[in-house]
PDB file of N, CA and C in Angstrom:
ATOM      1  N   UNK A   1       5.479  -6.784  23.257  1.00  0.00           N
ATOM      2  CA  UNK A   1       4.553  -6.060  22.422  1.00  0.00           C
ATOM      3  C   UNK A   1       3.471  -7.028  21.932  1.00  0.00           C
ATOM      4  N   UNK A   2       2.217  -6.376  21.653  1.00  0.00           N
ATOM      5  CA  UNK A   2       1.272  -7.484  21.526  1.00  0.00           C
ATOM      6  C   UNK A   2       0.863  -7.430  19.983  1.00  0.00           C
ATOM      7  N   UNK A   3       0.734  -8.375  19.122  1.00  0.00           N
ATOM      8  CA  UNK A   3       0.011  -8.291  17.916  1.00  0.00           C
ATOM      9  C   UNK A   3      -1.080  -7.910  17.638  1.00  0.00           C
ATOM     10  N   UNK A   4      -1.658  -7.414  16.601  1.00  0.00           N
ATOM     11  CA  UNK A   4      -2.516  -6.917  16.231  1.00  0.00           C
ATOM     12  C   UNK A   4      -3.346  -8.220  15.571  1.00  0.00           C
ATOM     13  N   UNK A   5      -4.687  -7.924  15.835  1.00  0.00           N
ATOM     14  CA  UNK A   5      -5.441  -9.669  15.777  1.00  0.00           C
ATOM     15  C   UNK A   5      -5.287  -9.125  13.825  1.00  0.00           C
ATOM     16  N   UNK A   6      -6.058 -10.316  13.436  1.00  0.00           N
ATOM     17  CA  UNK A   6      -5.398 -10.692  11.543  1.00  0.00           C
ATOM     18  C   UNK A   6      -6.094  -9.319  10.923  1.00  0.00           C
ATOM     19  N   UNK A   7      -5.724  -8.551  10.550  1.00  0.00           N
ATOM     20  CA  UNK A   7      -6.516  -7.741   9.562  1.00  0.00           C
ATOM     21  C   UNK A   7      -5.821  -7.931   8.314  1.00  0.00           C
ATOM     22  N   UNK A   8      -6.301  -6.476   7.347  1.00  0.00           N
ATOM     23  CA  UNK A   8      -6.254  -6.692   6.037  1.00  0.00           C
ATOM     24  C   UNK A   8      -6.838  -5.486   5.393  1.00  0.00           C
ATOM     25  N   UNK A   9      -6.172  -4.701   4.681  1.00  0.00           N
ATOM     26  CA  UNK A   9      -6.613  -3.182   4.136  1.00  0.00           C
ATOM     27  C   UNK A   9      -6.102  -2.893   3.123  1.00  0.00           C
ATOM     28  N   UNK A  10      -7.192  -2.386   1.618  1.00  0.00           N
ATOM     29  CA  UNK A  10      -6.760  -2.127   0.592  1.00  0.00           C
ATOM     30  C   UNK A  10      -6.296  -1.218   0.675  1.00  0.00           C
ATOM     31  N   UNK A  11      -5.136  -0.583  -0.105  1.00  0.00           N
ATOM     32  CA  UNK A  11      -4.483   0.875  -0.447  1.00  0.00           C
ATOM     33  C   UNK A  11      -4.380   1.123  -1.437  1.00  0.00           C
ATOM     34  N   UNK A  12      -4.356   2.468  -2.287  1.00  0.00           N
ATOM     35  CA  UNK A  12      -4.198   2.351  -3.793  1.00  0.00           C
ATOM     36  C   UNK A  12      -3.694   4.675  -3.631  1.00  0.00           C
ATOM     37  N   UNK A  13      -2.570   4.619  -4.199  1.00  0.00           N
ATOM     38  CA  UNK A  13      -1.807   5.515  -3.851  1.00  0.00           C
ATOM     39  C   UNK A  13      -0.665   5.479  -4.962  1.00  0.00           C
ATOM     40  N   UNK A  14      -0.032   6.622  -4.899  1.00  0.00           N
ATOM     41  CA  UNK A  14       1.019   7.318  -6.053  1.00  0.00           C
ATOM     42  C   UNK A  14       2.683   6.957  -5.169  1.00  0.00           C
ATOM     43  N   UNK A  15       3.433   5.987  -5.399  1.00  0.00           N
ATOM     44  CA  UNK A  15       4.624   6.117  -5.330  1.00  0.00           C
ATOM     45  C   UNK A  15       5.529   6.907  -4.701  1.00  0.00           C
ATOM     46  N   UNK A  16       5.892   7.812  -3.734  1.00  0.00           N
ATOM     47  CA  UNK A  16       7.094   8.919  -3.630  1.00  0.00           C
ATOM     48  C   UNK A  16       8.142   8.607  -3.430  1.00  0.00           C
ATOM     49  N   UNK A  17       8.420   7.438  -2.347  1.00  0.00           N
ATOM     50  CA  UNK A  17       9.983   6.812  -2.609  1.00  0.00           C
ATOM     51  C   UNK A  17      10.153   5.528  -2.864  1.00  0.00           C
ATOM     52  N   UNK A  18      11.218   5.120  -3.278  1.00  0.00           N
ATOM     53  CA  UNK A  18      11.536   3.716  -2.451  1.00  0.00           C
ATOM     54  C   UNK A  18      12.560   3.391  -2.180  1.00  0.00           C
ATOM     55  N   UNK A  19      12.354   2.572  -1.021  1.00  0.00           N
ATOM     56  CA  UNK A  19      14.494   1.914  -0.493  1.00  0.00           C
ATOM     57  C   UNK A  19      14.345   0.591   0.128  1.00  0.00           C
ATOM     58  N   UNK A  20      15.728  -0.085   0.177  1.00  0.00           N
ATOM     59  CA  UNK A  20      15.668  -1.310   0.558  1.00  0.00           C
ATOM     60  C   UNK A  20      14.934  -0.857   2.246  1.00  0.00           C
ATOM     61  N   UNK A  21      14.862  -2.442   2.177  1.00  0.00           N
ATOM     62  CA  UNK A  21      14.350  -2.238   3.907  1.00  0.00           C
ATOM     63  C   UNK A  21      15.122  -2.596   4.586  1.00  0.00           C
ATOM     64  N   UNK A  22      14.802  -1.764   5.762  1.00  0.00           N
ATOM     65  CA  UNK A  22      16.438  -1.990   6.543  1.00  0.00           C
ATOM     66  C   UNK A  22      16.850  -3.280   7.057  1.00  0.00           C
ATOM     67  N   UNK A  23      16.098  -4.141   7.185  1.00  0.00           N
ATOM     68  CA  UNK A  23      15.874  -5.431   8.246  1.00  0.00           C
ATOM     69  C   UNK A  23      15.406  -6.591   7.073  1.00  0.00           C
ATOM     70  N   UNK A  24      14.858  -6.669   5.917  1.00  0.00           N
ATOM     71  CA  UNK A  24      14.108  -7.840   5.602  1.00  0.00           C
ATOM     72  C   UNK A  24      14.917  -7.960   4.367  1.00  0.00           C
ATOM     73  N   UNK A  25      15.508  -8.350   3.704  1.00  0.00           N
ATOM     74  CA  UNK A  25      16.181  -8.989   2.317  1.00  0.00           C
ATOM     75  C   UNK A  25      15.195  -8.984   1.960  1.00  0.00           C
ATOM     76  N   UNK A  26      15.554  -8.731   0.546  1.00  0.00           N
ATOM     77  CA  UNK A  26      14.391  -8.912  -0.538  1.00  0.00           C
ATOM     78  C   UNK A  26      13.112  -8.236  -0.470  1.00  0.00           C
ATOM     79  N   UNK A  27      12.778  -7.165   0.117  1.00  0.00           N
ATOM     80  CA  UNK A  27      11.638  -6.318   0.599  1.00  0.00           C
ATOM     81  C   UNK A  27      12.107  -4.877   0.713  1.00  0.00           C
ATOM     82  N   UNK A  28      11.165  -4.005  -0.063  1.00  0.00           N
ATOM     83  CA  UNK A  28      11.682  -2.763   0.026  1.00  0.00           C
ATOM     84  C   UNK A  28      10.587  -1.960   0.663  1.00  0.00           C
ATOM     85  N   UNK A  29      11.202  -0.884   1.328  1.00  0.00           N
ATOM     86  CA  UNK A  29      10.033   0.260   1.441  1.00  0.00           C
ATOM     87  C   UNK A  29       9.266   1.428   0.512  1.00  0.00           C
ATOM     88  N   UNK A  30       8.077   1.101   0.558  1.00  0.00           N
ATOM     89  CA  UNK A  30       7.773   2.406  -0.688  1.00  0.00           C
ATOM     90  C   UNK A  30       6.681   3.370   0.359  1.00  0.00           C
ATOM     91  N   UNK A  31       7.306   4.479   0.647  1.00  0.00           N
ATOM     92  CA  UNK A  31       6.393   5.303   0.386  1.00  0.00           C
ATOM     93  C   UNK A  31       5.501   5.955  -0.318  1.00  0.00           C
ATOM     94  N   UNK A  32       4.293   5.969   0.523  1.00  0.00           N
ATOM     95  CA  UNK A  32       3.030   5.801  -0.876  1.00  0.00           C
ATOM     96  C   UNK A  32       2.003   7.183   0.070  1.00  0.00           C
ATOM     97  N   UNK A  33       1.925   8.303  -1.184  1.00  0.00           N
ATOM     98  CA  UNK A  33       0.424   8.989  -0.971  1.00  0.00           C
ATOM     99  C   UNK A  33      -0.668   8.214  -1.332  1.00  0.00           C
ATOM    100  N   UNK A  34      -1.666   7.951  -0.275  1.00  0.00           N
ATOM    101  CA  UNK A  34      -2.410   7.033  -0.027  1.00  0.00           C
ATOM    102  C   UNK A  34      -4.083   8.045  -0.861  1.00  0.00           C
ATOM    103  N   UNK A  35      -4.337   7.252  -2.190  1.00  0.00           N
ATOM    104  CA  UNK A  35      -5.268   8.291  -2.548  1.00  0.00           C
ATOM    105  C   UNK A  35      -7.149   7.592  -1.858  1.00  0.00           C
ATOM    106  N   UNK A  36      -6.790   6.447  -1.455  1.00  0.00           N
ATOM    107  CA  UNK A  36      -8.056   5.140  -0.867  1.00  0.00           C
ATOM    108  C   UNK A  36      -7.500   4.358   0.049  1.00  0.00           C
ATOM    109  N   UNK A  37      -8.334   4.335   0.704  1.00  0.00           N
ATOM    110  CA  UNK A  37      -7.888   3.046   1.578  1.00  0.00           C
ATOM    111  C   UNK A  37      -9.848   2.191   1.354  1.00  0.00           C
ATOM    112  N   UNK A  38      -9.981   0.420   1.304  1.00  0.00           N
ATOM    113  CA  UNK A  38     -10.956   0.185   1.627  1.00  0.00           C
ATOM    114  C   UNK A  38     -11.206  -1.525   2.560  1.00  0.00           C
ATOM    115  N   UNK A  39     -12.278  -1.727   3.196  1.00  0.00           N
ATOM    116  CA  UNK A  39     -12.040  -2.739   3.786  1.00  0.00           C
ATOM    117  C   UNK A  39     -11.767  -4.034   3.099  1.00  0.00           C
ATOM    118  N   UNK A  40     -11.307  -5.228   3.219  1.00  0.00           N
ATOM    119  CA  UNK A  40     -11.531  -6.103   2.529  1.00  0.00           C
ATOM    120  C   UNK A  40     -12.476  -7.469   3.512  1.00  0.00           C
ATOM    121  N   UNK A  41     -13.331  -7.673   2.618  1.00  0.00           N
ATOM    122  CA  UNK A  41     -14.450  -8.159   3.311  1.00  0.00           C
ATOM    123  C   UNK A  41     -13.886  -9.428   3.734  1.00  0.00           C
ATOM    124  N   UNK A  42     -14.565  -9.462   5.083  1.00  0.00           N
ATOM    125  CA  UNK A  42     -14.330 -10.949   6.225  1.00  0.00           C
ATOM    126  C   UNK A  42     -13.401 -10.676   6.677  1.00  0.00           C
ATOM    127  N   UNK A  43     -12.453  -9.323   6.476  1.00  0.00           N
ATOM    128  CA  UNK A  43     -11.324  -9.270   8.025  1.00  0.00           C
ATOM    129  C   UNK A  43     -11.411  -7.855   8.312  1.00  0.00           C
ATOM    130  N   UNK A  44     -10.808  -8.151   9.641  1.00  0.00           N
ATOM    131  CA  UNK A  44     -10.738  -6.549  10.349  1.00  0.00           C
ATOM    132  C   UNK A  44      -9.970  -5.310   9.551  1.00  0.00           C
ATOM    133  N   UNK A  45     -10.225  -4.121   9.702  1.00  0.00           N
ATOM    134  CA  UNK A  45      -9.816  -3.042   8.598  1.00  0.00           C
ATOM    135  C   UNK A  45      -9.420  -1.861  10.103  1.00  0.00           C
ATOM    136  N   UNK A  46      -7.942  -2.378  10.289  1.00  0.00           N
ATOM    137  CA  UNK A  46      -7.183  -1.745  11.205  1.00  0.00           C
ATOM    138  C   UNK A  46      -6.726  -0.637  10.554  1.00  0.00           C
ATOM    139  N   UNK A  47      -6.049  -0.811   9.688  1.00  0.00           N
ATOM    140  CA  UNK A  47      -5.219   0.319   9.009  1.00  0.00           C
ATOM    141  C   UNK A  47      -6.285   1.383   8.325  1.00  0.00           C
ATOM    142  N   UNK A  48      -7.327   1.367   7.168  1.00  0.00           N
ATOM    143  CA  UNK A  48      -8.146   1.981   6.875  1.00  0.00           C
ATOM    144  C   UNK A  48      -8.547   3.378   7.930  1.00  0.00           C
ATOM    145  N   UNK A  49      -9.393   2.890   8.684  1.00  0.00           N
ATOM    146  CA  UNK A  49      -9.616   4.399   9.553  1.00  0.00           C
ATOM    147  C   UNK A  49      -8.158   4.988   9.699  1.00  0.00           C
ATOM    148  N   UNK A  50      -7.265   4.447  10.695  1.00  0.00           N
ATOM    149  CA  UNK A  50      -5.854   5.878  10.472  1.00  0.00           C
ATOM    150  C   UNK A  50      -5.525   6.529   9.545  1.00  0.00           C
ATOM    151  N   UNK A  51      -5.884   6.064   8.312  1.00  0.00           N
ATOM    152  CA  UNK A  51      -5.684   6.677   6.947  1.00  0.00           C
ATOM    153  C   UNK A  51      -6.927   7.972   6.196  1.00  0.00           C
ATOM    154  N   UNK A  52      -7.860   7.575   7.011  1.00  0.00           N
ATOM    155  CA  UNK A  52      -9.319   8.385   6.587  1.00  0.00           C
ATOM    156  C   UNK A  52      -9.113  10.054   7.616  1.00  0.00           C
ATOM    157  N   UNK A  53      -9.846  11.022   7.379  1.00  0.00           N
ATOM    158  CA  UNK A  53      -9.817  11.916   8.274  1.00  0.00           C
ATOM    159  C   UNK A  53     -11.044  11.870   8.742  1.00  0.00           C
ATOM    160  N   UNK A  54     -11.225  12.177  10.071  1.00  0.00           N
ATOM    161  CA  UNK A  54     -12.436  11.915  11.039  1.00  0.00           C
ATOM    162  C   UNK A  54     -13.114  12.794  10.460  1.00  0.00           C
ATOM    163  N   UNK A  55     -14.758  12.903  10.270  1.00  0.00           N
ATOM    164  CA  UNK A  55     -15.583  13.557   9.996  1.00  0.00           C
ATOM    165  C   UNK A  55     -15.365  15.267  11.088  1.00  0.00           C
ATOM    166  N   UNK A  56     -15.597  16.625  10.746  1.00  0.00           N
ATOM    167  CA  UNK A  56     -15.702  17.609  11.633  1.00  0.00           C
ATOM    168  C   UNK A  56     -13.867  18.018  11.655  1.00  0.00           C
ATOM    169  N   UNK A  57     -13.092  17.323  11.266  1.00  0.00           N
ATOM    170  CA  UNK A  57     -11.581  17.380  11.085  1.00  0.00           C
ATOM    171  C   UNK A  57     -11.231  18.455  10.058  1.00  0.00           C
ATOM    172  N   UNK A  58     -11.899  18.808   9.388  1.00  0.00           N
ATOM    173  CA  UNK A  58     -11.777  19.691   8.897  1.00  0.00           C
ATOM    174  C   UNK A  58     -10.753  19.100   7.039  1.00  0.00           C
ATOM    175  N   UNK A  59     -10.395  19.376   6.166  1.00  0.00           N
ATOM    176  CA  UNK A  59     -10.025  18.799   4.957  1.00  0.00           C
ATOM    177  C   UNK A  59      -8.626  18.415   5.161  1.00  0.00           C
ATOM    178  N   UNK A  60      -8.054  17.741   4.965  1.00  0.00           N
ATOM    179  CA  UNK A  60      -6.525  16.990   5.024  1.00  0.00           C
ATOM    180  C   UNK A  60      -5.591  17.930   4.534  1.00  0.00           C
ATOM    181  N   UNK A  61      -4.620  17.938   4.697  1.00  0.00           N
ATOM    182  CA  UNK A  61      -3.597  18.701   4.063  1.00  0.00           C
ATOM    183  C   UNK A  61      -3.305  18.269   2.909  1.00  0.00           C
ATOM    184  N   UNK A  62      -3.906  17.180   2.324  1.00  0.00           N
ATOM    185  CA  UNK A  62      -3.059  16.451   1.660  1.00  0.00           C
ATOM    186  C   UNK A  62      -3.228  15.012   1.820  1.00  0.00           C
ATOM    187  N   UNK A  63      -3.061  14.227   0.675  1.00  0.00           N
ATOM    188  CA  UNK A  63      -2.985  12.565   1.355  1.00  0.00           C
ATOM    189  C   UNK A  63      -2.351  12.089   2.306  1.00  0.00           C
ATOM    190  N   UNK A  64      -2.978  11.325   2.863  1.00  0.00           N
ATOM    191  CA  UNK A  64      -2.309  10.400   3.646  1.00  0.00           C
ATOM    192  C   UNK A  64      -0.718  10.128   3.380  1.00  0.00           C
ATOM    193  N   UNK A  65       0.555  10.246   4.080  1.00  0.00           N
ATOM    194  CA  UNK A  65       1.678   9.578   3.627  1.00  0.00           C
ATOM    195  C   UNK A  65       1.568   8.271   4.522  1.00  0.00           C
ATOM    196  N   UNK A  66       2.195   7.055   4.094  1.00  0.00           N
ATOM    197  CA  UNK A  66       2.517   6.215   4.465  1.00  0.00           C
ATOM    198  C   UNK A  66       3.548   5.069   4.317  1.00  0.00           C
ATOM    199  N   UNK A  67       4.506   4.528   5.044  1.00  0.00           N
ATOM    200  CA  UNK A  67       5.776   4.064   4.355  1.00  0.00           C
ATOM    201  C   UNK A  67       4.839   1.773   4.264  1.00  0.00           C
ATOM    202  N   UNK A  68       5.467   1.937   3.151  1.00  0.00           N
ATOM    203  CA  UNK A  68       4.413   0.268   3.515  1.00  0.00           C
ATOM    204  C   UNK A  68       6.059  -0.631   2.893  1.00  0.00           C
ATOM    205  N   UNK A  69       5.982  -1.934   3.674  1.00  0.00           N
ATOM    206  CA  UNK A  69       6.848  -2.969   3.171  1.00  0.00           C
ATOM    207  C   UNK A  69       6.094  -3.777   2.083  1.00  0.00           C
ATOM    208  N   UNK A  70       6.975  -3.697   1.039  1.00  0.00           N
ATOM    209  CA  UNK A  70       6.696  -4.645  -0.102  1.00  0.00           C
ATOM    210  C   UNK A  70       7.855  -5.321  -0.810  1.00  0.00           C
ATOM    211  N   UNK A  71       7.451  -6.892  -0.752  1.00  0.00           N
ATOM    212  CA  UNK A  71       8.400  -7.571  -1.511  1.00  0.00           C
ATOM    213  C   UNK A  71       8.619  -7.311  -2.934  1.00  0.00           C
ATOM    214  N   UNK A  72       9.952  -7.296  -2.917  1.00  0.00           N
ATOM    215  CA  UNK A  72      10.546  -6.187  -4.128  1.00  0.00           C
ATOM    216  C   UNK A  72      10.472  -6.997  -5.580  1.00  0.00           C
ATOM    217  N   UNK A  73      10.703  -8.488  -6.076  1.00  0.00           N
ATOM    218  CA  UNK A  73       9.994  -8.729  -6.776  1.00  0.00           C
ATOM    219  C   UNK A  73       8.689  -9.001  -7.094  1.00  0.00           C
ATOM    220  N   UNK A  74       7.897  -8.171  -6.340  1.00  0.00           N
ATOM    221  CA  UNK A  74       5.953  -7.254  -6.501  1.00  0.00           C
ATOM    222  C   UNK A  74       6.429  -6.368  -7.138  1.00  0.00           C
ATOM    223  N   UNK A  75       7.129  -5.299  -6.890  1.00  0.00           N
ATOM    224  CA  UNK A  75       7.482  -3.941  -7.033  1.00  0.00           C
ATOM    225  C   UNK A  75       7.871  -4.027  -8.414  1.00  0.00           C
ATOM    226  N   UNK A  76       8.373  -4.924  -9.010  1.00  0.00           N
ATOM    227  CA  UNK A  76       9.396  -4.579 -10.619  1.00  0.00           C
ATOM    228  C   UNK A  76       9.955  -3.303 -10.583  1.00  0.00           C
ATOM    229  N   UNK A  77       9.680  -2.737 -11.468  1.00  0.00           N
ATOM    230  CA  UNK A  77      10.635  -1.278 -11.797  1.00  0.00           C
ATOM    231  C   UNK A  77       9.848  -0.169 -11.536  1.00  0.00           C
ATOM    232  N   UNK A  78       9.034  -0.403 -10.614  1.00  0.00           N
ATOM    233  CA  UNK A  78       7.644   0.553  -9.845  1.00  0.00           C
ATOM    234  C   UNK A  78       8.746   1.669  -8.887  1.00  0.00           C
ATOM    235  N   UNK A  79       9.033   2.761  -9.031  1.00  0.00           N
ATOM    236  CA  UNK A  79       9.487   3.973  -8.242  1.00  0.00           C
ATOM    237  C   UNK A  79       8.477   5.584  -8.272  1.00  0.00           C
ATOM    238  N   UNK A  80       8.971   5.972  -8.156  1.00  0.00           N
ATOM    239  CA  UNK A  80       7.941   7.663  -7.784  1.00  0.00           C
ATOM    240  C   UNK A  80       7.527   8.202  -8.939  1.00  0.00           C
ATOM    241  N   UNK A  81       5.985   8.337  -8.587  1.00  0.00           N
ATOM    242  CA  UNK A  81       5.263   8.423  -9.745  1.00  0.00           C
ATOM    243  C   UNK A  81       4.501   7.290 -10.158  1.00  0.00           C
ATOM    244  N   UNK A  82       4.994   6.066 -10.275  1.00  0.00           N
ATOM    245  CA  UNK A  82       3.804   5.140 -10.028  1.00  0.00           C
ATOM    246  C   UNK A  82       2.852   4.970  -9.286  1.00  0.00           C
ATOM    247  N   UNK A  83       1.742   4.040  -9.706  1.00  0.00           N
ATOM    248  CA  UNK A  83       0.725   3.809  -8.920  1.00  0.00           C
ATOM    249  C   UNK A  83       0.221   2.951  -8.246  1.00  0.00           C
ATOM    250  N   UNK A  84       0.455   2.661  -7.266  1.00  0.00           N
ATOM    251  CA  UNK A  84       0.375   1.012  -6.413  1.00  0.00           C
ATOM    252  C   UNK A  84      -0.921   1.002  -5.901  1.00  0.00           C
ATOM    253  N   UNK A  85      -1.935  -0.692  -6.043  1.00  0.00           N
ATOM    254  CA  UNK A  85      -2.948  -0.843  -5.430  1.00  0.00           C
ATOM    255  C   UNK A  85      -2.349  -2.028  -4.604  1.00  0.00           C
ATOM    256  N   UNK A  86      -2.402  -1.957  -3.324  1.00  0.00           N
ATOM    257  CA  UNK A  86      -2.335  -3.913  -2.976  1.00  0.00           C
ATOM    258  C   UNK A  86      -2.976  -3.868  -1.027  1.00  0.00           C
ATOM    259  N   UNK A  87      -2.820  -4.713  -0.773  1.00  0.00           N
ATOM    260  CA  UNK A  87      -3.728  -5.206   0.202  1.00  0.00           C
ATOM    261  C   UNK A  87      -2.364  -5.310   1.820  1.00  0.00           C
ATOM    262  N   UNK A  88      -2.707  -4.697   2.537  1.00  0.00           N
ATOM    263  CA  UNK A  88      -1.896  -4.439   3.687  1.00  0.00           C
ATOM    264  C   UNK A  88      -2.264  -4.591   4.944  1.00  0.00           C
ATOM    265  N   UNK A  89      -1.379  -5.664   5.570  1.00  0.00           N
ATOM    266  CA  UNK A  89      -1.792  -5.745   7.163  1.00  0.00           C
ATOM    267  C   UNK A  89      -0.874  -4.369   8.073  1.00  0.00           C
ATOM    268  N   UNK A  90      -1.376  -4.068   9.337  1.00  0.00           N
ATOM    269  CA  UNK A  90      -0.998  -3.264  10.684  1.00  0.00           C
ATOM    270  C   UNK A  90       0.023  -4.417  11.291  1.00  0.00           C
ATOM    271  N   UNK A  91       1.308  -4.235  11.518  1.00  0.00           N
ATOM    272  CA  UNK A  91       1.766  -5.062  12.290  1.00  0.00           C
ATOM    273  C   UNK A  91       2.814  -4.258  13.238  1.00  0.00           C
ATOM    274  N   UNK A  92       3.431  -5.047  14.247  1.00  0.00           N
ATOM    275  CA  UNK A  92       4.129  -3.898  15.181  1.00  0.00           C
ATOM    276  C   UNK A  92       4.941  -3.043  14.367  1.00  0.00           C
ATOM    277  N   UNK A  93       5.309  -3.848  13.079  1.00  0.00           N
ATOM    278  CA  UNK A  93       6.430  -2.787  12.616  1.00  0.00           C
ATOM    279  C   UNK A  93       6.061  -1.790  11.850  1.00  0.00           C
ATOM    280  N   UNK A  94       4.590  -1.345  11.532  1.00  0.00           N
ATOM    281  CA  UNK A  94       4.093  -1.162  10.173  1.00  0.00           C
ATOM    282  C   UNK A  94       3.091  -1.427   9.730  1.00  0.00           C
ATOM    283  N   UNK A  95       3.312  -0.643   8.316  1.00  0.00           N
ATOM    284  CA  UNK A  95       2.147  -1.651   7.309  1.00  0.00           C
ATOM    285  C   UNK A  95       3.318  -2.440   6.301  1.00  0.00           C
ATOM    286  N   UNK A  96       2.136  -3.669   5.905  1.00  0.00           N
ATOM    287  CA  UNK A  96       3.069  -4.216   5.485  1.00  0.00           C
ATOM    288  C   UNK A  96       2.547  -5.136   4.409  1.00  0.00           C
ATOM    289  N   UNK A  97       2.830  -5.321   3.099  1.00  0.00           N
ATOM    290  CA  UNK A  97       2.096  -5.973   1.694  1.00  0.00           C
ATOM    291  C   UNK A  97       2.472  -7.081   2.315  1.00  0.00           C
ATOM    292  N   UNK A  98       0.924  -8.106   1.288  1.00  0.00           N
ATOM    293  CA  UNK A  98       0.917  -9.612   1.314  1.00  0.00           C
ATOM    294  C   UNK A  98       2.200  -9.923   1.105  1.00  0.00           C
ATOM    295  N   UNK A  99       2.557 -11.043   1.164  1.00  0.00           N
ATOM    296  CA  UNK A  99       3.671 -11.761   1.291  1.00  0.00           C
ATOM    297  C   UNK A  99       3.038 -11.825   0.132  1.00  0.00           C
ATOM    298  N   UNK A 100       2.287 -13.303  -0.175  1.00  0.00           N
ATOM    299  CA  UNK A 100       1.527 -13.589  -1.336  1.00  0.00           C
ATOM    300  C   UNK A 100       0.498 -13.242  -1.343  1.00  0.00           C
ATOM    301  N   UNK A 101       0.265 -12.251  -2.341  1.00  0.00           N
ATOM    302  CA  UNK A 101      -1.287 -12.196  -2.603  1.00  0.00           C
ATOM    303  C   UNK A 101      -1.741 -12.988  -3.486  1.00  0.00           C
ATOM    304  N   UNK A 102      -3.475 -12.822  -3.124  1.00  0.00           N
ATOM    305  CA  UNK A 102      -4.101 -13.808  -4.323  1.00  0.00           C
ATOM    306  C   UNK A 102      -4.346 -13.216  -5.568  1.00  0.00           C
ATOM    307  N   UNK A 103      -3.704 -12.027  -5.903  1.00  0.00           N
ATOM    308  CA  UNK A 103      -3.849 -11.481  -7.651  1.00  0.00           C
ATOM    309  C   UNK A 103      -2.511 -10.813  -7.517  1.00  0.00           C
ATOM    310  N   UNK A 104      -2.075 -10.308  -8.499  1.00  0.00           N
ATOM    311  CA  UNK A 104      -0.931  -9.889  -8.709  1.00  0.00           C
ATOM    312  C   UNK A 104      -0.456  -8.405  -8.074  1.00  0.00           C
ATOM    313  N   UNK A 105       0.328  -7.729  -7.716  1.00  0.00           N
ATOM    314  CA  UNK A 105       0.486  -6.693  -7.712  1.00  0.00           C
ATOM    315  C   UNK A 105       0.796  -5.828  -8.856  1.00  0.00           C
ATOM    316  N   UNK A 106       0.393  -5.207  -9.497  1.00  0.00           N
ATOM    317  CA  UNK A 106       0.896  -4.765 -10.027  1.00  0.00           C
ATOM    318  C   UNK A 106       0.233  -2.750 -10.523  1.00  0.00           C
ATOM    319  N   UNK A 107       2.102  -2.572 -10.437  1.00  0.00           N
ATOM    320  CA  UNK A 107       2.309  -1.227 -10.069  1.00  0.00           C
ATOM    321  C   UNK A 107       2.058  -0.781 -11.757  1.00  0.00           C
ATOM    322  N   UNK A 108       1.412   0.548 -11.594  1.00  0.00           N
ATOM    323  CA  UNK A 108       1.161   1.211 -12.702  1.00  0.00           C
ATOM    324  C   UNK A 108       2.051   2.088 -13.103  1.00  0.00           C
ATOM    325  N   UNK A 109       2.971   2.526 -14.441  1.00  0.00           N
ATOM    326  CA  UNK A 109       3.350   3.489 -14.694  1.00  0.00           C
ATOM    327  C   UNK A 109       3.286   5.056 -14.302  1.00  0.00           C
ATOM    328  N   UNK A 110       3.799   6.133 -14.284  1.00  0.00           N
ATOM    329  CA  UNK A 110       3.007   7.291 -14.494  1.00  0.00           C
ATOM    330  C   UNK A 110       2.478   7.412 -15.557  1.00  0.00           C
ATOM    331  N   UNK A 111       1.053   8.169 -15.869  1.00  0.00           N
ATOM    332  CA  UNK A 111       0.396   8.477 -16.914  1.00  0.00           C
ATOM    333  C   UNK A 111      -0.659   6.918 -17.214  1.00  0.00           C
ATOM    334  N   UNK A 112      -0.752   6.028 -16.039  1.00  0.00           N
ATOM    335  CA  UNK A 112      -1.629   4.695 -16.432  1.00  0.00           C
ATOM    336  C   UNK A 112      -0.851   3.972 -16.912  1.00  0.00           C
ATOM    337  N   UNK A 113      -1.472   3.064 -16.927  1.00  0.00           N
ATOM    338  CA  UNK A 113      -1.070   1.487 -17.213  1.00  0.00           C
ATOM    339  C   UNK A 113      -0.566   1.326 -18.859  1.00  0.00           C
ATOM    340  N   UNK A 114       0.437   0.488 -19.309  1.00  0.00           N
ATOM    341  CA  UNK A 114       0.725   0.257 -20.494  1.00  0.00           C
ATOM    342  C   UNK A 114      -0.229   0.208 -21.211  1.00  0.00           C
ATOM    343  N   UNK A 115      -0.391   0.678 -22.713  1.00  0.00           N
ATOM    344  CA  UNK A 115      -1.463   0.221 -23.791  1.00  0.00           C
ATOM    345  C   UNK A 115      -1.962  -1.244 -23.832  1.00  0.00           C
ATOM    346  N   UNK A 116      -2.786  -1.618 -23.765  1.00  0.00           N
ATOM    347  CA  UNK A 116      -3.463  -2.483 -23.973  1.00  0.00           C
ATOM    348  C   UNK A 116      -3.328  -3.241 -22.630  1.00  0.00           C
ATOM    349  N   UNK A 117      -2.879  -2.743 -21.837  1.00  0.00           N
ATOM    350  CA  UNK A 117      -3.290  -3.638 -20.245  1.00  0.00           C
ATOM    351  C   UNK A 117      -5.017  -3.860 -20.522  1.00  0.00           C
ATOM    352  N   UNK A 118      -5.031  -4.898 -20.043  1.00  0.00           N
ATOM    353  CA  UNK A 118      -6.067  -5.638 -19.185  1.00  0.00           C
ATOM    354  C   UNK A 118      -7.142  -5.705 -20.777  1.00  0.00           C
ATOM    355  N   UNK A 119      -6.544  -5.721 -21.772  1.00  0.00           N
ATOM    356  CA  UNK A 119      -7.086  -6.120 -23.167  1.00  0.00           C
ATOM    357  C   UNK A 119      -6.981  -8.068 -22.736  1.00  0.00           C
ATOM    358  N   UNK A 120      -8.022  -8.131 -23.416  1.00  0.00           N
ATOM    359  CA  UNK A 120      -7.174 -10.020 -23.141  1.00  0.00           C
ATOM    360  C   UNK A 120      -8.265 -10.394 -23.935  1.00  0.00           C
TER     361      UNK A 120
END
């Protein structure tokens, strides 16, 4: 199977499941209604278009579903109903969150972010 050359695609979407992953320790799967997808500048944006509906397609049923791997201490106590933004490569297996990203992940409550987030 051949790799997919380096990309890199924002997502930012509502929570519906999550479970360990079957194969990776320490990494869980979350399925996520995908409410954005956008490019991130200077790499390829593989995943983005599959997530968009083609113009003349007529209106979506609905968001995008998508199952994405994320390392589970990213995740904290993030399950259905939260709100996840983070940055995702196409790989044979998937999509799949930074290993490390360069800002934090972090998953939003339902109903938004704790009081006084991002006060500083």
């Amino acid at each position: 199977m051949v790799s997919p050359p380096p990309n890199l695609t924002e997502v930012s979407g509502s929570i519906l499941a999550r479970r360990p992953h079957p194969t990776l320790p320490d990494w869980d799967v979350v399925s996520l209604a995908v409410d954005s997808s956008s490019p991130v500048p200077g790499v390829r944006d593989i995943a983005g278009p599959r997530l968009r509906t083609p113009p003349g397609e007529g209106p979506p049923a609905g968001p995008p579903e998508v199952d994405v791997a994320v390392r589970r201490d990213l995740l904290g106590a993030a399950g259905p109903g939260w709100h996840l933004t983070c940055r995702v490569k196409l790989t044979p297996d998937g999509l799949m969150a930074e290993r490390r990203p360069p800002r934090a992940v972090a998953p939003d409550p339902p109903g938004g972010p704790p009081a006084g987030a991002g006060d500083g």
